[in-house]
Structures are given as C-alpha cells and as structure tokens.
C-alpha atoms as a PDB file:
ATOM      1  CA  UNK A   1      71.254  53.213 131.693  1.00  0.00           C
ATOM      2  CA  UNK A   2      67.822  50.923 131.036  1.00  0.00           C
ATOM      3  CA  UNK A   3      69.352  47.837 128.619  1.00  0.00           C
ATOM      4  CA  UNK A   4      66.526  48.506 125.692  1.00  0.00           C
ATOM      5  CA  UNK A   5      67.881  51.836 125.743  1.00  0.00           C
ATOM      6  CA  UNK A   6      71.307  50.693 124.897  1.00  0.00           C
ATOM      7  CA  UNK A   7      69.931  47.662 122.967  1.00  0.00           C
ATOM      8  CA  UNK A   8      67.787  50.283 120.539  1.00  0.00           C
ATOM      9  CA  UNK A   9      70.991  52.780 120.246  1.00  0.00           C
ATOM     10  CA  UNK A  10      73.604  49.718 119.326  1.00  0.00           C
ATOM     11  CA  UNK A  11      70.823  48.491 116.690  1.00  0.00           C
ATOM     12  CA  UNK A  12      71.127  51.977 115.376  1.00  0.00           C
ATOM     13  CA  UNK A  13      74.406  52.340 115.146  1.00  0.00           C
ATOM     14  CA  UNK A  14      75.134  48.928 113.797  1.00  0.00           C
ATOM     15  CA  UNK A  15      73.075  49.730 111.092  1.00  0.00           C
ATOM     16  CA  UNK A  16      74.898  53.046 110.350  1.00  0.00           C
ATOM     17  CA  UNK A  17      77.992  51.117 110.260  1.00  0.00           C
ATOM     18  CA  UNK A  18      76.666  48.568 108.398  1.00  0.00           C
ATOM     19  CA  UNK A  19      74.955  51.209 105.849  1.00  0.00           C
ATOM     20  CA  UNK A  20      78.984  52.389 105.891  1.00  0.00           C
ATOM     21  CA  UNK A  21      79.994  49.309 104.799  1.00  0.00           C
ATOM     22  CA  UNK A  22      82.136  49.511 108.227  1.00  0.00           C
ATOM     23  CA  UNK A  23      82.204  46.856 111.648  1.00  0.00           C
ATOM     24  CA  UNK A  24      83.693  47.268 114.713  1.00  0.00           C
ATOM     25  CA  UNK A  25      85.149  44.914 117.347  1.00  0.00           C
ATOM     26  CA  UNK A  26      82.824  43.588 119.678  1.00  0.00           C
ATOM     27  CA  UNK A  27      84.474  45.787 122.859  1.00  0.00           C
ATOM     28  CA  UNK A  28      84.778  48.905 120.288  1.00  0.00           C
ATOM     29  CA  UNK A  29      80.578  48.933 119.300  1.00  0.00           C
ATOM     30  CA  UNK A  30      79.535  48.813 122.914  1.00  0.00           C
ATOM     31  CA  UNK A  31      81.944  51.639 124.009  1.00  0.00           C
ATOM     32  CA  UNK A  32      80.784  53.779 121.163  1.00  0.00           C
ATOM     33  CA  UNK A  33      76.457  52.498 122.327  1.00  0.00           C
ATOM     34  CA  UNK A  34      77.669  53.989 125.860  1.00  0.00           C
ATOM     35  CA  UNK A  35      79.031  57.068 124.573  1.00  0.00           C
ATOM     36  CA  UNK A  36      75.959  57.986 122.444  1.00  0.00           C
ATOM     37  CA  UNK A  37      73.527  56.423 125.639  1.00  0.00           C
ATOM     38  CA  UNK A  38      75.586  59.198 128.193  1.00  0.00           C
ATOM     39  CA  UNK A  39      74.955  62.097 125.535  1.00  0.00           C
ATOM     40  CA  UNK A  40      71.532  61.165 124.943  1.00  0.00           C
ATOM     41  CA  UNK A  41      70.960  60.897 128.662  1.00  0.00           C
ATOM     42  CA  UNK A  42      73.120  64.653 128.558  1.00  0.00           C
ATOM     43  CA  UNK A  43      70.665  66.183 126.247  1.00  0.00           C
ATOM     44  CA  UNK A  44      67.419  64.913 127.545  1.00  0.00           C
ATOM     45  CA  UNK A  45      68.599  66.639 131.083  1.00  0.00           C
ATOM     46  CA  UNK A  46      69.656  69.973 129.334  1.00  0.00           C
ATOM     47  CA  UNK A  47      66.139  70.034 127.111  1.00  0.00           C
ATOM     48  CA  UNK A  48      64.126  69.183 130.665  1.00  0.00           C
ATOM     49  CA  UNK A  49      65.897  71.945 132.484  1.00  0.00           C
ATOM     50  CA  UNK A  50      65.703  74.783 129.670  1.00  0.00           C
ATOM     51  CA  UNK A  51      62.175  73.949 128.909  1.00  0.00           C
ATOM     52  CA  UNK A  52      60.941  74.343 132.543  1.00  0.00           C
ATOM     53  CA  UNK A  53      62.813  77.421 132.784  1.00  0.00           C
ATOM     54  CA  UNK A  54      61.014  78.781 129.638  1.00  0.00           C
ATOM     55  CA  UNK A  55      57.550  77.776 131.244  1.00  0.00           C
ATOM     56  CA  UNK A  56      58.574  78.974 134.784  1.00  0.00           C
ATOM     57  CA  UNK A  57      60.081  82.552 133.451  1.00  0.00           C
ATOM     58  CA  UNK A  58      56.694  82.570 130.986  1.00  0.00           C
ATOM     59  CA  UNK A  59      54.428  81.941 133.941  1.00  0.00           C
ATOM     60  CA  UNK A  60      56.932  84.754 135.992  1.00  0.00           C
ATOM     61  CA  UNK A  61      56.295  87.437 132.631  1.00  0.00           C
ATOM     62  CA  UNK A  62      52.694  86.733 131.513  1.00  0.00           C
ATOM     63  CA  UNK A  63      51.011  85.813 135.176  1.00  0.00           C
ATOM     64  CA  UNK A  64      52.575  88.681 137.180  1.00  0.00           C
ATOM     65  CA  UNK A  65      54.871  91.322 135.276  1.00  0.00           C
ATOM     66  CA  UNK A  66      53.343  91.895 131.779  1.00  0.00           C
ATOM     67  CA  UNK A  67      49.534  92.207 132.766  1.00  0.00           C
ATOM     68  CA  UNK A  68      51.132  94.826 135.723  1.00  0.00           C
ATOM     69  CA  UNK A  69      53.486  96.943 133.940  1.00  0.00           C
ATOM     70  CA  UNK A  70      55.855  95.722 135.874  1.00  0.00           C
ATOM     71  CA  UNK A  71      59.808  96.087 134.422  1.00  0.00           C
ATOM     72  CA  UNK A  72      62.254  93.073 134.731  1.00  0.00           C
ATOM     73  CA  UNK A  73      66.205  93.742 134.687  1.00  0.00           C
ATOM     74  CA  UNK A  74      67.810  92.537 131.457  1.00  0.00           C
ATOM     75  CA  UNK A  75      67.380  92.313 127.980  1.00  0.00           C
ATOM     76  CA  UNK A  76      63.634  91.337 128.571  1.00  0.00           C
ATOM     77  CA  UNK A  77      63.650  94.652 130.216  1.00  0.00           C
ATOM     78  CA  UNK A  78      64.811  96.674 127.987  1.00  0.00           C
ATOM     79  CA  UNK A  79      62.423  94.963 125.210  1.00  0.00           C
ATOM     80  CA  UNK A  80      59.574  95.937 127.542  1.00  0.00           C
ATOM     81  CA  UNK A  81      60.562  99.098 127.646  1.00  0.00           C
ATOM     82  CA  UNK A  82      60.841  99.273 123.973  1.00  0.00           C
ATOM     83  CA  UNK A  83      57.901  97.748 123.562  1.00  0.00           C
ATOM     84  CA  UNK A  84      55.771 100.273 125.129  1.00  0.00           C
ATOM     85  CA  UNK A  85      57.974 103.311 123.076  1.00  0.00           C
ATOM     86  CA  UNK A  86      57.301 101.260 119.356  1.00  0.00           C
ATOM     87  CA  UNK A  87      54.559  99.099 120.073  1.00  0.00           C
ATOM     88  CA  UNK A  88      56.581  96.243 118.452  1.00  0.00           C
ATOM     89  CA  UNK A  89      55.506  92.578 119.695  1.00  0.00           C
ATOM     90  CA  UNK A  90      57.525  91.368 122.785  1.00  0.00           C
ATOM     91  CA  UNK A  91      58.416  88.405 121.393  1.00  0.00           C
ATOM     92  CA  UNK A  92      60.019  89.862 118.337  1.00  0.00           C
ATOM     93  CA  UNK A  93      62.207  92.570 120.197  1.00  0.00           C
ATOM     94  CA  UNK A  94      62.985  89.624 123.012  1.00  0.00           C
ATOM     95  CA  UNK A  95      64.756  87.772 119.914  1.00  0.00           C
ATOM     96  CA  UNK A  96      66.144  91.236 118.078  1.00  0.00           C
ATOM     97  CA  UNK A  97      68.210  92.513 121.283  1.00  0.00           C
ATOM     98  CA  UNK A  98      69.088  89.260 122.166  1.00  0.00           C
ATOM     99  CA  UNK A  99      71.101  88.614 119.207  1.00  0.00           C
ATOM    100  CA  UNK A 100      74.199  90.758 119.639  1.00  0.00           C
ATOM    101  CA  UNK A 101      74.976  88.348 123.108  1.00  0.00           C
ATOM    102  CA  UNK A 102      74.079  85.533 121.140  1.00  0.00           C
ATOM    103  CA  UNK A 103      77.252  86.311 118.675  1.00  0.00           C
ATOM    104  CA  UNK A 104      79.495  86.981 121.755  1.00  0.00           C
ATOM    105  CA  UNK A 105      78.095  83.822 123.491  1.00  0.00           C
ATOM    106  CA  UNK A 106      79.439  81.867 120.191  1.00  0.00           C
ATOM    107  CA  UNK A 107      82.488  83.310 120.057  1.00  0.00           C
ATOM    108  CA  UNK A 108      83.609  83.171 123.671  1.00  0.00           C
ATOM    109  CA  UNK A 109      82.036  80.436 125.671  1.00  0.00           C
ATOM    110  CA  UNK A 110      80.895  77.782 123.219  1.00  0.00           C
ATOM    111  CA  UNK A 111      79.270  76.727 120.172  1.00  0.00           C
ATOM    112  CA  UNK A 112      76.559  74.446 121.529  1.00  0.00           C
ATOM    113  CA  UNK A 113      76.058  76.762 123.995  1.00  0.00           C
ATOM    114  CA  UNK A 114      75.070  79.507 121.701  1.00  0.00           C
ATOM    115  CA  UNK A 115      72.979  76.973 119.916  1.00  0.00           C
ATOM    116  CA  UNK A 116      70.634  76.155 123.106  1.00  0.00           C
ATOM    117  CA  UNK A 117      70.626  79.681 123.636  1.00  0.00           C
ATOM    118  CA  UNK A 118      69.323  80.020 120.177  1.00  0.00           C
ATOM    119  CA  UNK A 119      66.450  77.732 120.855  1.00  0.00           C
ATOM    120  CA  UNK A 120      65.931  78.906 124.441  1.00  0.00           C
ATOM    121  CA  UNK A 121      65.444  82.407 123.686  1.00  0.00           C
ATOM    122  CA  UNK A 122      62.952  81.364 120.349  1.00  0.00           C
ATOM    123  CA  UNK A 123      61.117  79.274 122.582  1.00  0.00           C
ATOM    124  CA  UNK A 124      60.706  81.531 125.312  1.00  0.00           C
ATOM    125  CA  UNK A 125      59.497  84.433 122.634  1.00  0.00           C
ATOM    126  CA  UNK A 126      57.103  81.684 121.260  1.00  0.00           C
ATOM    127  CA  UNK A 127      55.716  80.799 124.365  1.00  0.00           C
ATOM    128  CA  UNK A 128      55.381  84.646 125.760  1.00  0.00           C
ATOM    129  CA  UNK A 129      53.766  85.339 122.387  1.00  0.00           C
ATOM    130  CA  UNK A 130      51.151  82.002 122.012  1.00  0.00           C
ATOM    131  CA  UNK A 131      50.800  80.780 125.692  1.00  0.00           C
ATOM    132  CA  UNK A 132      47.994  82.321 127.754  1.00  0.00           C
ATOM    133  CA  UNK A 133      48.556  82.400 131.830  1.00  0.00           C
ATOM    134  CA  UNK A 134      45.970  83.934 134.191  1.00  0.00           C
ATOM    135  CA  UNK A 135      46.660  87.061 136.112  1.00  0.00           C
ATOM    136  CA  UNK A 136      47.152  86.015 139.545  1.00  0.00           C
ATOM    137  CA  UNK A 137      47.044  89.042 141.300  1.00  0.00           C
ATOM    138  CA  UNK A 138      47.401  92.636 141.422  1.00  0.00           C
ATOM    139  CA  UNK A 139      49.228  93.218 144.347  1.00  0.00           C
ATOM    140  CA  UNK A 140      52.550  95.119 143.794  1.00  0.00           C
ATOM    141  CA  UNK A 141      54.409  93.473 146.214  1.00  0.00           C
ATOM    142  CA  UNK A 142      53.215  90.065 145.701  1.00  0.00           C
ATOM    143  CA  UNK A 143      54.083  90.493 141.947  1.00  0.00           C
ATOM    144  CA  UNK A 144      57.474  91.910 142.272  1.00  0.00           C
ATOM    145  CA  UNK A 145      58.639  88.792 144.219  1.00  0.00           C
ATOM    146  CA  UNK A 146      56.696  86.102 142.494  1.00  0.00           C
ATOM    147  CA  UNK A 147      57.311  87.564 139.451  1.00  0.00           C
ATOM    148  CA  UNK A 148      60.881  87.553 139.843  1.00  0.00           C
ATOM    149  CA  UNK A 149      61.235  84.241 141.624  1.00  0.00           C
ATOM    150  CA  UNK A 150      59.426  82.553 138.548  1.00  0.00           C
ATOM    151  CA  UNK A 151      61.585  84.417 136.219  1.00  0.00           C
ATOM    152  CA  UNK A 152      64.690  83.791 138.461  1.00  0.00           C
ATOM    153  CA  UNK A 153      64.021  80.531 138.574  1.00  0.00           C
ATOM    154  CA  UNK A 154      63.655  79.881 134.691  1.00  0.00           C
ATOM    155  CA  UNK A 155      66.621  81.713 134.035  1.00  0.00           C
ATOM    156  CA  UNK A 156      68.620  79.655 136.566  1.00  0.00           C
ATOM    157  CA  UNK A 157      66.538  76.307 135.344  1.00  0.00           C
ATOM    158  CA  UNK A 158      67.938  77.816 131.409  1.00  0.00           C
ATOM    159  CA  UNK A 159      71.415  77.833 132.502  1.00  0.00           C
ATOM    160  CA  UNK A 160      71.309  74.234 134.362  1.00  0.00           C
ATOM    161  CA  UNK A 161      70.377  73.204 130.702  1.00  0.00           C
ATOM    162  CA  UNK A 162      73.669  74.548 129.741  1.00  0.00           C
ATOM    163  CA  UNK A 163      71.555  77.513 127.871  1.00  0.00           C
ATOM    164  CA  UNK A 164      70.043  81.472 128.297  1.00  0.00           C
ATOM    165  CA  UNK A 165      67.282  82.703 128.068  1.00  0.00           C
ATOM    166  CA  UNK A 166      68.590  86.063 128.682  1.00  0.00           C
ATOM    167  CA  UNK A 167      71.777  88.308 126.787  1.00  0.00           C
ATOM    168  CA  UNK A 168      72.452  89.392 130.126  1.00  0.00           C
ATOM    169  CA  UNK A 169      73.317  86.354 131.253  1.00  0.00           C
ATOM    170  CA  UNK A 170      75.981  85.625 128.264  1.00  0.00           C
ATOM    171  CA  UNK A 171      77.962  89.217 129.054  1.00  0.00           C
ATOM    172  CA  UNK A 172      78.000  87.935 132.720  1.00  0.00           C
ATOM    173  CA  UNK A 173      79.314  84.606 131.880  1.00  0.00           C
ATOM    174  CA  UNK A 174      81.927  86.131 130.451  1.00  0.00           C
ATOM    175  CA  UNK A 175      82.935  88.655 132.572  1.00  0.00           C
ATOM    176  CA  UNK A 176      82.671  86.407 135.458  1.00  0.00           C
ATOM    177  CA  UNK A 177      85.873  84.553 133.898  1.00  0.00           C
ATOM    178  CA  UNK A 178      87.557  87.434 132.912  1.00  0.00           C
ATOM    179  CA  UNK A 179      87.163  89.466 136.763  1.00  0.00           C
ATOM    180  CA  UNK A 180      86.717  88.232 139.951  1.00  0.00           C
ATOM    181  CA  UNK A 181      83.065  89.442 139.783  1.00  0.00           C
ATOM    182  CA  UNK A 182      80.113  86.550 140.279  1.00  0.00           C
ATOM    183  CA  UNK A 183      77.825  86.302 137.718  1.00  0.00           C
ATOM    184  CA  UNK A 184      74.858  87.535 139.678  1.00  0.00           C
ATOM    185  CA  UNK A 185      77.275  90.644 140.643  1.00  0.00           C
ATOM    186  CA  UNK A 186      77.489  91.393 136.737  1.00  0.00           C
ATOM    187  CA  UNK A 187      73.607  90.769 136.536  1.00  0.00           C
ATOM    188  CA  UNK A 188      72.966  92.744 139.154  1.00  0.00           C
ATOM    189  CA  UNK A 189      75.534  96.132 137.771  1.00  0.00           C
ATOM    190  CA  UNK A 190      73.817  95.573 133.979  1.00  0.00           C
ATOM    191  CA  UNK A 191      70.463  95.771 136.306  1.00  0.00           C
ATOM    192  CA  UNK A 192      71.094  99.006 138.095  1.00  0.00           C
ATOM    193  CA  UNK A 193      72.244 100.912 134.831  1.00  0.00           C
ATOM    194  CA  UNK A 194      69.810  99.423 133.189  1.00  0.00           C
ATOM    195  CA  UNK A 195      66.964 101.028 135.464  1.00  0.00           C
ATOM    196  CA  UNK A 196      68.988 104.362 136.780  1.00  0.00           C
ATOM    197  CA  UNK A 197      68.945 104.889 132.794  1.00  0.00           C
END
C-alpha cells in the first residue's frame, strides 16, 4: 500500500474520531488505516473487474449479436427474445427479468453481492441502451464466437468483481453449492432449455 494512501485514510479517520469525540491508541488507529486501505484496495479491484466486464459483454451484444439477430443463452436471452415479441427496450426487460435472481442472490449467497449485482446489471442496461459500438461484421460464424467470447468474458470479468451481470449466473451459483454440478454445467442446462423452448 503507497504511504499517502494510508497517510490520507488515517487523516480521515482521525478526524471521524475526533468529530466522535473518540481517540485511539497509537497501534489501534493504524490497524484500523490498514483495514480500511485493504478494503479500499478490495473495492477498487471488484469495480475494475465488473466494469470491464460490462464494456467487454456491451462490445460482445451491440458489436456482434444485437445488430445480427443473433440470441445469447440467459436472461439476456430471453429479454431478446421478448424484446422482439413486445418491442419493449432491451435495457428495461434486461433489468425486469433480472430481478427475481437478484432476490434469490440476496437471500442465499450474500448481501453485497446482490448489491454489485444491482449495479452491474443497471450499468450494463445503461451502457447497452446509451453506448454506440460499430458492427464489426456480418459473418455468422465470426459473430457467434466473438460475440460470445466478449460476452463470456464480461460475464466472467463481472463475477471476478464479486458481481453478475446475468440471473443465470446467481441460480448457478447456487446450485453449484447445493449439487455437485459446476457452475458452467448449470449455465449450460438453463442454456439448452432455454433455446429447445
């Protein structure tokens, strides 16, 4: 950790303490400056990691699957789908269906997880919705696996982050602790119903 980094955060704290009308021991204050410098350090890494998976599974949707009618496996699937039946924006159904998992994801994994899912999945609507990629080609095979290794890679970037950016990828979470199946093997069962249907 750089020492103005942990020079700024003990300032800060001091003066929360002092604001408090509280003081620690010497030993005590710089314990509690490394403990707030390692989850700063934390949360910088997880908002790097979810934010380049939103831009790399945006790139994935807007430069190769959207512009092609091409379908993706998921919940962003199944909003494309619905998309084309209601004419709804993708954005808002990516946020509607996505809600549901969101609730289990709070209730059985974690808390903060849920909550930079929450972000994750808003961002990633924003960004399909606002940001403008170019179409980088119309060749069906070249979009079906550059499409899906930019979206596979922001969904796997997401989940470094300790976040989704998919529903799908909450009910596999789970179910990976509660069977002996992987969480791509749960991705890849949702998948298959999900397109047989």
């Amino acid at each position: 950790m750089h020492p103005l980094f942990s020079k700024i955060i003990g300032v800060i704290i001091k003066r929360q303490l002092k604001h408090h009308d509280q003081s620690l021991p010497e030993n005590q204050l710089n314990k509690k400056v490394s403990n707030v410098a390692v989850e700063l350090k934390h949360l910088v890494h997880d908002i790097f990691f979810i934010a380049m998976g939103i831009l790399s599974a945006s790139f994935g949707l807007k430069g190769f699957l959207l512009p092609n009618s091409f379908i993706d496996g998921g919940v962003t699937g199944i909003s494309l789908i619905l998309t084309e039946i209601t004419n709804l924006p993708l954005s808002v159904l990516l946020v509607l269906i996505n809600i549901p998992f969101l609730i289990m994801g709070f209730s059985t994994i974690s808390k903060k997880f849920a909550v930079k899912s929450i972000f994750a999945i808003l961002f990633l609507a924003l960004s399909v919705h606002l940001m403008e990629f170019p179409i980088i080609t119309d060749d069906k095979l070249l979009i079906s696996v550059f499409g899906g290794f930019f979206l596979g890679v922001g969904i796997g970037m997401a989940i470094r982050g300790g976040a989704v950016i998919d529903g799908t990828e909450v009910l596999a979470i789970y179910l990976s602790k509660k069977t002996g199946l992987t969480i791509g093997d749960v991705i890849l069962l949702f998948n298959i119903i999900n397109v047989s249907n």
